[in-house]
N, C-alpha and C. Protein backbone atom coordinates (compact mmCIF):
# COMPACT_ATOMS: atom_id res chain seq x y z
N UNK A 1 -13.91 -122.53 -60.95
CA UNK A 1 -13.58 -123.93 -60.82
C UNK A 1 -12.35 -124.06 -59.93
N UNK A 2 -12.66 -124.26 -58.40
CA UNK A 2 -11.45 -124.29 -57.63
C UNK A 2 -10.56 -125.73 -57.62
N UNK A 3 -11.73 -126.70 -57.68
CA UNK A 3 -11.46 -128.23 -57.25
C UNK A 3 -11.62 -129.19 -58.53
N UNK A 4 -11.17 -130.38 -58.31
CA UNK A 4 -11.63 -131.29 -59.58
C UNK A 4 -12.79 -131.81 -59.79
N UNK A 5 -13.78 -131.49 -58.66
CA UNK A 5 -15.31 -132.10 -58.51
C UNK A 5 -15.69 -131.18 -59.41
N UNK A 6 -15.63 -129.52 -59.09
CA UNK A 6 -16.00 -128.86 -59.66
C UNK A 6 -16.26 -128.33 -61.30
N UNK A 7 -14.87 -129.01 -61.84
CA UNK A 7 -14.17 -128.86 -63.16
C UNK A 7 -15.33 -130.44 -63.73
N UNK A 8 -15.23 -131.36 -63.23
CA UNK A 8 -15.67 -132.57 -63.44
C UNK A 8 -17.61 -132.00 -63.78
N UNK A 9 -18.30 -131.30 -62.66
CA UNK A 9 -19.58 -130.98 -62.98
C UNK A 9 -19.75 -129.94 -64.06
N UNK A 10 -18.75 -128.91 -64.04
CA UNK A 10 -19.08 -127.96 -65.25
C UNK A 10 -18.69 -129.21 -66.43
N UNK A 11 -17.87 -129.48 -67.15
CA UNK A 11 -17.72 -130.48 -68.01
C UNK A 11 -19.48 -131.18 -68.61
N UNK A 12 -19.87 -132.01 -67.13
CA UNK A 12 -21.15 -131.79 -67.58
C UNK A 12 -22.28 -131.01 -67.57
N UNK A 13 -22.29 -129.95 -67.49
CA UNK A 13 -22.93 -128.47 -67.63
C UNK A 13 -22.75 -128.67 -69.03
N UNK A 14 -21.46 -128.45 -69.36
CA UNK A 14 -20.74 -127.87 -71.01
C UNK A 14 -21.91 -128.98 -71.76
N UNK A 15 -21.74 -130.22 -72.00
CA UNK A 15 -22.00 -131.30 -72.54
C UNK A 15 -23.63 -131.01 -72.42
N UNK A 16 -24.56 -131.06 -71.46
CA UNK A 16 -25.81 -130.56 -71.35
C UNK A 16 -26.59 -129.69 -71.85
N UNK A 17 -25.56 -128.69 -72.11
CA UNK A 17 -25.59 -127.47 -73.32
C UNK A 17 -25.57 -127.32 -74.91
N UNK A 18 -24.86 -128.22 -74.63
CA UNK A 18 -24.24 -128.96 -75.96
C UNK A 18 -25.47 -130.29 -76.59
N UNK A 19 -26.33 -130.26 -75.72
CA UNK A 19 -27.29 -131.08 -76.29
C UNK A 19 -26.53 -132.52 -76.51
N UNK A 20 -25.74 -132.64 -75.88
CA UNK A 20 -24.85 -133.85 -75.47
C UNK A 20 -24.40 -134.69 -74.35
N UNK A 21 -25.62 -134.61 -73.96
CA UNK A 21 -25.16 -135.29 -72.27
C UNK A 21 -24.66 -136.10 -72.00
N UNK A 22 -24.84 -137.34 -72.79
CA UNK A 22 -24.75 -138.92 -72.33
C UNK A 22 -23.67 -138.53 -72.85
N UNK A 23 -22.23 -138.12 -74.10
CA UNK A 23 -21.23 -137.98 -74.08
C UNK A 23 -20.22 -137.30 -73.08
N UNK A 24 -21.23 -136.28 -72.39
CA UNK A 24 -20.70 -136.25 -70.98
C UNK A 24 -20.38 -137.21 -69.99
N UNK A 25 -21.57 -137.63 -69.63
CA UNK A 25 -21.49 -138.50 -68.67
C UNK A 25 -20.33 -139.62 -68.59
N UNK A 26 -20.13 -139.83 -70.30
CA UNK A 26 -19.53 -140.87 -70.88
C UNK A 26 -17.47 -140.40 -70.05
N UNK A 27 -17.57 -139.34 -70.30
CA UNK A 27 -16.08 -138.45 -70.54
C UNK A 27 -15.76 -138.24 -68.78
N UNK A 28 -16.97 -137.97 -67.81
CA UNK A 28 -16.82 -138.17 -66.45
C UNK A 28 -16.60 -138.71 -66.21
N UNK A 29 -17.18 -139.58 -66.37
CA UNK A 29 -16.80 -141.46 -66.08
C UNK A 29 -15.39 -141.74 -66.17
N UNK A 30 -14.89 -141.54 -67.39
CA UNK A 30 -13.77 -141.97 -68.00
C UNK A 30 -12.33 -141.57 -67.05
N UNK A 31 -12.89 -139.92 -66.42
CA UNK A 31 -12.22 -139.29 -65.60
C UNK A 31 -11.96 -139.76 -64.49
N UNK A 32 -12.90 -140.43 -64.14
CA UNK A 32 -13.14 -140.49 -62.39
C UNK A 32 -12.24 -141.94 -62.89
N UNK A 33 -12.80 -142.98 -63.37
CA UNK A 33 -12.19 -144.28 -63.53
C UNK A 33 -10.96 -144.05 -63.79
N UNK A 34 -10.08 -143.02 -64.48
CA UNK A 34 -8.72 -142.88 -64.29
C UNK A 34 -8.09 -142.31 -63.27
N UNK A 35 -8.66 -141.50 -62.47
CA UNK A 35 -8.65 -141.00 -61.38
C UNK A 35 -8.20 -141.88 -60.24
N UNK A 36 -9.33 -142.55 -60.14
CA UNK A 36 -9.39 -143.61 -59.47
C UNK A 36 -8.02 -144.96 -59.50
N UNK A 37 -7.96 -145.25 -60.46
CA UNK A 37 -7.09 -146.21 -61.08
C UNK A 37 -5.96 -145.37 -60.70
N UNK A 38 -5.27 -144.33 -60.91
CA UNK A 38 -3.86 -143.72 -60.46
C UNK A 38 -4.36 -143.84 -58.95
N UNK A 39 -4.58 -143.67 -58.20
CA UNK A 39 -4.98 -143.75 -56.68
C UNK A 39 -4.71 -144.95 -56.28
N UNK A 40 -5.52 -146.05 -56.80
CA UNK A 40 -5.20 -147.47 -56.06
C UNK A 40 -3.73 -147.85 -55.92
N UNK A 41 -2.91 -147.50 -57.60
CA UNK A 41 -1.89 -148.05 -57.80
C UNK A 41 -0.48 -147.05 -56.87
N UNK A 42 -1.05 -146.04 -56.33
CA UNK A 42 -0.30 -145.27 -55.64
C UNK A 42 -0.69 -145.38 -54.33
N UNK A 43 -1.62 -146.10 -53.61
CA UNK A 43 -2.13 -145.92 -52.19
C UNK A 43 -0.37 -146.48 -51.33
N UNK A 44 0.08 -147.85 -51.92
CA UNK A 44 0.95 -147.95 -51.49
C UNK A 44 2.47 -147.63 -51.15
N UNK A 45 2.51 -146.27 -51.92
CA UNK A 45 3.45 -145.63 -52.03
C UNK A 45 3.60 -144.67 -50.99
N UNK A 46 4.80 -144.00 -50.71
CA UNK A 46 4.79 -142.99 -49.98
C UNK A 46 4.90 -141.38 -50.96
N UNK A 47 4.02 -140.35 -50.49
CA UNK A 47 3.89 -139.31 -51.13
C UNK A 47 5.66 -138.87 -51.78
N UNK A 48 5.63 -138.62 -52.48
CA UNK A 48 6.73 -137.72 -52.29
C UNK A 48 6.68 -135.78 -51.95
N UNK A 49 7.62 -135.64 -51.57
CA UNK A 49 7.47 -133.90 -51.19
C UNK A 49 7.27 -133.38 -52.33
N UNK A 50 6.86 -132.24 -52.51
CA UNK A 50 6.84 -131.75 -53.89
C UNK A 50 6.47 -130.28 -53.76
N UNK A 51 6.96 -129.42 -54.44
CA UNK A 51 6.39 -127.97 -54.81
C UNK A 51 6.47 -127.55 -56.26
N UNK A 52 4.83 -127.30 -56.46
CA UNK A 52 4.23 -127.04 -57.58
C UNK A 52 4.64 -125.57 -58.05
N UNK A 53 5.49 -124.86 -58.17
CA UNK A 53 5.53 -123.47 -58.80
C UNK A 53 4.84 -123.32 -60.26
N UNK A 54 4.39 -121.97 -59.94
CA UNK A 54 3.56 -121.25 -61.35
C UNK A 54 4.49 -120.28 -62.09
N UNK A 55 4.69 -120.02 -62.69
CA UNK A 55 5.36 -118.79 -63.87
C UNK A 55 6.81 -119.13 -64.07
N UNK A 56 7.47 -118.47 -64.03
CA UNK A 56 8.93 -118.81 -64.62
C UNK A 56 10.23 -118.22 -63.66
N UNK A 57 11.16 -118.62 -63.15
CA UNK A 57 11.75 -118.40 -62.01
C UNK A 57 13.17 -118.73 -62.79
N UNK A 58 13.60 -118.24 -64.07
CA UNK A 58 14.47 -117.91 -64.69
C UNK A 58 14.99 -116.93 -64.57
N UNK A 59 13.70 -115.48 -64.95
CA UNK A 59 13.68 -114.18 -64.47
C UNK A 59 13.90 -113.62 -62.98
N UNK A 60 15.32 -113.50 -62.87
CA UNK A 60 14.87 -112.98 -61.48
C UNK A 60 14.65 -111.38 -61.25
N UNK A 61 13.36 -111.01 -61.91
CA UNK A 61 12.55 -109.81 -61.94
C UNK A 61 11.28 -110.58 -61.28
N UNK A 62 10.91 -111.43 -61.36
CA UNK A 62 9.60 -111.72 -61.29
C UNK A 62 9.60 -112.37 -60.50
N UNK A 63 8.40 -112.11 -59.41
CA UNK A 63 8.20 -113.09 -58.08
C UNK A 63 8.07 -114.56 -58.62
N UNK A 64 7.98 -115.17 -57.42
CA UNK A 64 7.72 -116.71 -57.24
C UNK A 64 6.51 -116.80 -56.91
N UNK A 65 5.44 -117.60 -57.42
CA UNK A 65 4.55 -118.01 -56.87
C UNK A 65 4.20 -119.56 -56.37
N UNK A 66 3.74 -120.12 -55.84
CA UNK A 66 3.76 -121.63 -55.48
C UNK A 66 1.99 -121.86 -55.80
N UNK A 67 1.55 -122.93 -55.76
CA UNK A 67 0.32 -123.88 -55.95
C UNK A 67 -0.05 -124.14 -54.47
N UNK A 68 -0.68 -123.48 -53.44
CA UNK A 68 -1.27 -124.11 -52.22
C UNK A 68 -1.81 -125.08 -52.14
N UNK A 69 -2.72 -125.52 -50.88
CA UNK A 69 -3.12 -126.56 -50.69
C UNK A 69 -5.18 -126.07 -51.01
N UNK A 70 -5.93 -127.03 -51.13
CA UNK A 70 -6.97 -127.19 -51.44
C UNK A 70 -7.45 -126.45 -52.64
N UNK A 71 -6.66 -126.11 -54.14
CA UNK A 71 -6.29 -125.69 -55.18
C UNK A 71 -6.77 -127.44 -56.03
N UNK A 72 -7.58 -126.81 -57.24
CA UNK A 72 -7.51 -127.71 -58.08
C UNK A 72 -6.01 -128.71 -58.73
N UNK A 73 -5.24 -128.07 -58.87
CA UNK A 73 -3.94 -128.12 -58.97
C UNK A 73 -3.17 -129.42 -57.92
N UNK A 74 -3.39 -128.72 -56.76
CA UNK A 74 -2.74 -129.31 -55.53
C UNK A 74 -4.07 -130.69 -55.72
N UNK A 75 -5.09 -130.89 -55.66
CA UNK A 75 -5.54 -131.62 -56.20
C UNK A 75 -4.74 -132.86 -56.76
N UNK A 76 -4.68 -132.32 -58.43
CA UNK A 76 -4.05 -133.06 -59.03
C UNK A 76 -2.46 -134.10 -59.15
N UNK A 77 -2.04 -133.23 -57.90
CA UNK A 77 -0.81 -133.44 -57.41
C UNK A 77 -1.03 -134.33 -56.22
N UNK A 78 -1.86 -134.27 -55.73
CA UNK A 78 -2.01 -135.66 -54.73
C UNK A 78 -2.06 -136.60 -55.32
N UNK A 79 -3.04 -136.81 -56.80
CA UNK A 79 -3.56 -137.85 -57.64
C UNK A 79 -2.29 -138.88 -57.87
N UNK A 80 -1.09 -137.53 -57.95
CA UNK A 80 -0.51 -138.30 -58.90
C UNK A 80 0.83 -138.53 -58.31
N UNK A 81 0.12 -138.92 -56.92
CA UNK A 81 1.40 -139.65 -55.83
C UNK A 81 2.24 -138.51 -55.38
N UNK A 82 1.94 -137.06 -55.11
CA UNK A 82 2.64 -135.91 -54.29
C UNK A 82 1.85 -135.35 -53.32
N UNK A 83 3.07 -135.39 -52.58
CA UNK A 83 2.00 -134.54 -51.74
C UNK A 83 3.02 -132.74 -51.29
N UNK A 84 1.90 -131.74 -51.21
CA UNK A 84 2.45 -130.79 -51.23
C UNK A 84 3.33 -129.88 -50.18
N UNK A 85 4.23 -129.17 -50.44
CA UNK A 85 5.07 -129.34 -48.72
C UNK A 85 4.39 -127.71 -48.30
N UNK A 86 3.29 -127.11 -48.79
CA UNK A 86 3.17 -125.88 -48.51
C UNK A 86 2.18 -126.33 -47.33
N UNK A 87 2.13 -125.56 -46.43
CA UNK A 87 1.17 -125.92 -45.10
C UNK A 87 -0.19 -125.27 -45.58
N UNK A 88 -1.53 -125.68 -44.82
CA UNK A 88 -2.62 -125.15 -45.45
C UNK A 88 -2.79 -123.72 -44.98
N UNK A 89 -2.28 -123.11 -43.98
CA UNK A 89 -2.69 -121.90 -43.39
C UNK A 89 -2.50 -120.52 -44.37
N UNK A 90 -1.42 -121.29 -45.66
CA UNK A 90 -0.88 -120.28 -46.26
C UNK A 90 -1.89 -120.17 -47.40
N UNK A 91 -2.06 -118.97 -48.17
CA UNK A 91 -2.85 -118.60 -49.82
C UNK A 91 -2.82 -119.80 -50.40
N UNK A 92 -3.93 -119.51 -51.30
CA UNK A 92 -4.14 -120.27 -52.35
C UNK A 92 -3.01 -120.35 -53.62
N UNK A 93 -2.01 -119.44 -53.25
CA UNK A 93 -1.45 -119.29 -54.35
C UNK A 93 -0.78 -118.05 -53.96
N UNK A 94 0.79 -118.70 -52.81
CA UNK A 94 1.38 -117.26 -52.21
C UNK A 94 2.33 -117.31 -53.06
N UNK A 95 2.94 -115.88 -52.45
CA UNK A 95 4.16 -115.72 -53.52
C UNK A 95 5.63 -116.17 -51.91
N UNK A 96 6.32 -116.80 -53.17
CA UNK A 96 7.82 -117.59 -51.74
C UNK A 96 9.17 -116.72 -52.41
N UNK A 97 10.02 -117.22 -51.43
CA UNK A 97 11.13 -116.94 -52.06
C UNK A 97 12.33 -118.12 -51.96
N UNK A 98 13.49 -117.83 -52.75
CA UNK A 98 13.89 -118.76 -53.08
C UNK A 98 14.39 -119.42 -51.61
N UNK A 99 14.91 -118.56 -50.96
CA UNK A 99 14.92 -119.28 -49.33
C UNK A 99 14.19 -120.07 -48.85
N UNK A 100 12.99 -119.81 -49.01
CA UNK A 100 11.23 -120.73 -48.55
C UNK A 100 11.54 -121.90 -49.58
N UNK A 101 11.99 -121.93 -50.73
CA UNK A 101 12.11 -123.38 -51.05
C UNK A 101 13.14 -124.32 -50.33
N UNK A 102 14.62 -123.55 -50.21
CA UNK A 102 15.38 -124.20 -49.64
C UNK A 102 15.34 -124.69 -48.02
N UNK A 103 14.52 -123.97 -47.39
CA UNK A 103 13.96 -124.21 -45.98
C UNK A 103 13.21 -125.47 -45.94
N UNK A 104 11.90 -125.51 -46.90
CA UNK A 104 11.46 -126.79 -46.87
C UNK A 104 12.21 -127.78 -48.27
N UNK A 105 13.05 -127.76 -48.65
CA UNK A 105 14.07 -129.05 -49.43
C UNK A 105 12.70 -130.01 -50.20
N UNK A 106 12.19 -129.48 -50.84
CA UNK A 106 10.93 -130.56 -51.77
C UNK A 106 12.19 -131.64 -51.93
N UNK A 107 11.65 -132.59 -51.88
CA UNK A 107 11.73 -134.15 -53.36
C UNK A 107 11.80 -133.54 -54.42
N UNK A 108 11.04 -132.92 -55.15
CA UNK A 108 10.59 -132.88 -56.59
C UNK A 108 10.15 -131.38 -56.42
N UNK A 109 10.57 -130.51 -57.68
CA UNK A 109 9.60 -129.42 -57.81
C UNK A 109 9.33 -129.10 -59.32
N UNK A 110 8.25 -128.99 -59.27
CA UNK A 110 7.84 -129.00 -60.75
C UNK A 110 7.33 -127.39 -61.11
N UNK A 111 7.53 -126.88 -62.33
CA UNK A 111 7.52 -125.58 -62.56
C UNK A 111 6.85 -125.59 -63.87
N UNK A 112 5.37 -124.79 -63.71
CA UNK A 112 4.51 -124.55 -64.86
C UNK A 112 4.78 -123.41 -65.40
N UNK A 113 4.75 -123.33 -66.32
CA UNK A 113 4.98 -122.15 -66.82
C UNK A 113 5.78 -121.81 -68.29
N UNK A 114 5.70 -120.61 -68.85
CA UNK A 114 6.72 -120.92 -70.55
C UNK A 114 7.79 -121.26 -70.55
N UNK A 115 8.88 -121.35 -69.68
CA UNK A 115 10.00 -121.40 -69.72
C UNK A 115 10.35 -122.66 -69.00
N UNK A 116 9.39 -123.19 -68.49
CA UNK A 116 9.44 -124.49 -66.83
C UNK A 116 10.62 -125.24 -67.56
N UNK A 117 10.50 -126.10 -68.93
CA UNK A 117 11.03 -127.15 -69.41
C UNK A 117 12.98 -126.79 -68.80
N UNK A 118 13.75 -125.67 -69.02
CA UNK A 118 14.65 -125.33 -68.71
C UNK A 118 15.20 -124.68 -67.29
N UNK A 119 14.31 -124.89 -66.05
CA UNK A 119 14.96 -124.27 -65.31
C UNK A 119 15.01 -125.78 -63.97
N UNK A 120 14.88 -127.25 -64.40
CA UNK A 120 14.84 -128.23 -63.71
C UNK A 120 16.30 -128.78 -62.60
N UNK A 121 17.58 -128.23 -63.82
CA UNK A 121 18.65 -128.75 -63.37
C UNK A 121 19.25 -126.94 -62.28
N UNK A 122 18.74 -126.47 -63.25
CA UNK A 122 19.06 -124.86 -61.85
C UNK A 122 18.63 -125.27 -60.46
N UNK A 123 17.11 -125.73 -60.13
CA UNK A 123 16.70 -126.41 -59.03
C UNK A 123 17.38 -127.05 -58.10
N UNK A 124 17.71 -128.08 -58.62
CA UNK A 124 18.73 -129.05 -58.27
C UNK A 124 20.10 -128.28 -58.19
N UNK A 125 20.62 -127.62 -58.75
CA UNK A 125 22.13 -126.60 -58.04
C UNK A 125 21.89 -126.08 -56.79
N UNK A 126 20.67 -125.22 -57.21
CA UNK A 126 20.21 -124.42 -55.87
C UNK A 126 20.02 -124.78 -54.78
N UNK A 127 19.32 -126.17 -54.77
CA UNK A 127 19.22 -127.27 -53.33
C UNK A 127 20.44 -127.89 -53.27
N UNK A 128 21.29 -128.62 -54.02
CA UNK A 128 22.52 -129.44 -53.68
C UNK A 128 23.23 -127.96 -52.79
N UNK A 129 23.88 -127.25 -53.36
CA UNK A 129 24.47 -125.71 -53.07
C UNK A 129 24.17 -125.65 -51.51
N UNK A 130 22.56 -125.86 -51.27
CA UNK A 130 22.10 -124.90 -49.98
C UNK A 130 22.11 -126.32 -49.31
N UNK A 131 22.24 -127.79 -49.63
CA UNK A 131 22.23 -128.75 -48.73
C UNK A 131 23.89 -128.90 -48.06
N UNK A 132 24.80 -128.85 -49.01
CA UNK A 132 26.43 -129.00 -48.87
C UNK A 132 26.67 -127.47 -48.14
N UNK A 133 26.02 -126.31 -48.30
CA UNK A 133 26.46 -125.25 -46.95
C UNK A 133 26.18 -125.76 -45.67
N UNK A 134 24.79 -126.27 -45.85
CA UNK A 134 24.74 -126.85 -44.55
C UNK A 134 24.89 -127.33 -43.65
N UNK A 135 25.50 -128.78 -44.47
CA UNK A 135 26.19 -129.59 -43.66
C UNK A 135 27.50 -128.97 -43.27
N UNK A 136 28.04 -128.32 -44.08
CA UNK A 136 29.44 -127.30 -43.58
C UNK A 136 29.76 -126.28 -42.38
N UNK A 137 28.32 -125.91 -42.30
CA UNK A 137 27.84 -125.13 -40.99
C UNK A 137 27.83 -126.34 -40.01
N UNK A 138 27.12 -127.19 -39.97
CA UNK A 138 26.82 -128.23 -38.80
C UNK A 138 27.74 -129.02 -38.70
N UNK A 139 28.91 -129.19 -39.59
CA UNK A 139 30.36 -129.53 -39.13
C UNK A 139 31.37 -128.91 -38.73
N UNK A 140 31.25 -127.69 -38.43
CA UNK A 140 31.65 -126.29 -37.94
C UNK A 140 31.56 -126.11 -36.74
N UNK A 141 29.97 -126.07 -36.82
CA UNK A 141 29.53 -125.82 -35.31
C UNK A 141 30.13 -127.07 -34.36
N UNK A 142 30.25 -128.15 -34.83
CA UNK A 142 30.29 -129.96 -33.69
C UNK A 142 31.76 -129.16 -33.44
């Protein structure tokens, strides 16, 4: 199940199996019409930047991984008024480093994973930190 079409037809597979179809159909529906409904009310908005990270980036033993583009996931993150700052050329699901975040400066980065709930305001150090060097360099250099 790469995409949300996909996740959406197995669902009714499951339900078909289940000798339950029309409660399928019922639960698709329901999907797409909410689907739908977050879309309209966001067409007028502008995306915001965003990077979706997977696992926990507390540990710094453990790589980084990010959410690519044409990912069920990345998907869901358009739905819901983001759009993703990873370019499509890259994996489905590369591994970055913390530099590669600060290079592209997300809006928003959201972090799945066991530990995600606590590492929101680290984020935000790490980018304020690498935005205020910056400007320190480029008032240096003038």
């Amino acid at each position: 199940m790469s995409n949300l079409e996909s996740i959406l037809t197995t669902t009714q597979i499951i339900a078909d199996s289940l000798h339950t179809p029309k409660a399928g159909q019922q639960l698709v529906q329901q999907l797409k019409t909410g689907i739908d409904h977050y879309q309209s009310r966001l067409d007028s908005q502008t995306p915001k930047q965003v990077l979706l990270l997977l696992g926990d980036s507390n540990d710094p033993a453990r790589d980084l991984y990010a959410v690519g583009k044409g990912t069920f996931l990345d998907e869901l993150l358009t739905v819901a008024g983001g759009e993703n700052v990873l370019s499509s050329n890259m994996a489905k699901y590369p591994k970055i480093s913390k530099e590669f975040i600060i290079s592209k400066s997300p809006e928003i980065i959201i972090e799945v994973g066991p530990m995600s709930g606590r590492v929101y305001f680290r984020w935000i150090q790490i980018l304020t930190l690498a935005k205020i060097q910056l400007k320190s360099m480029q008032t240096k250099g003038s």
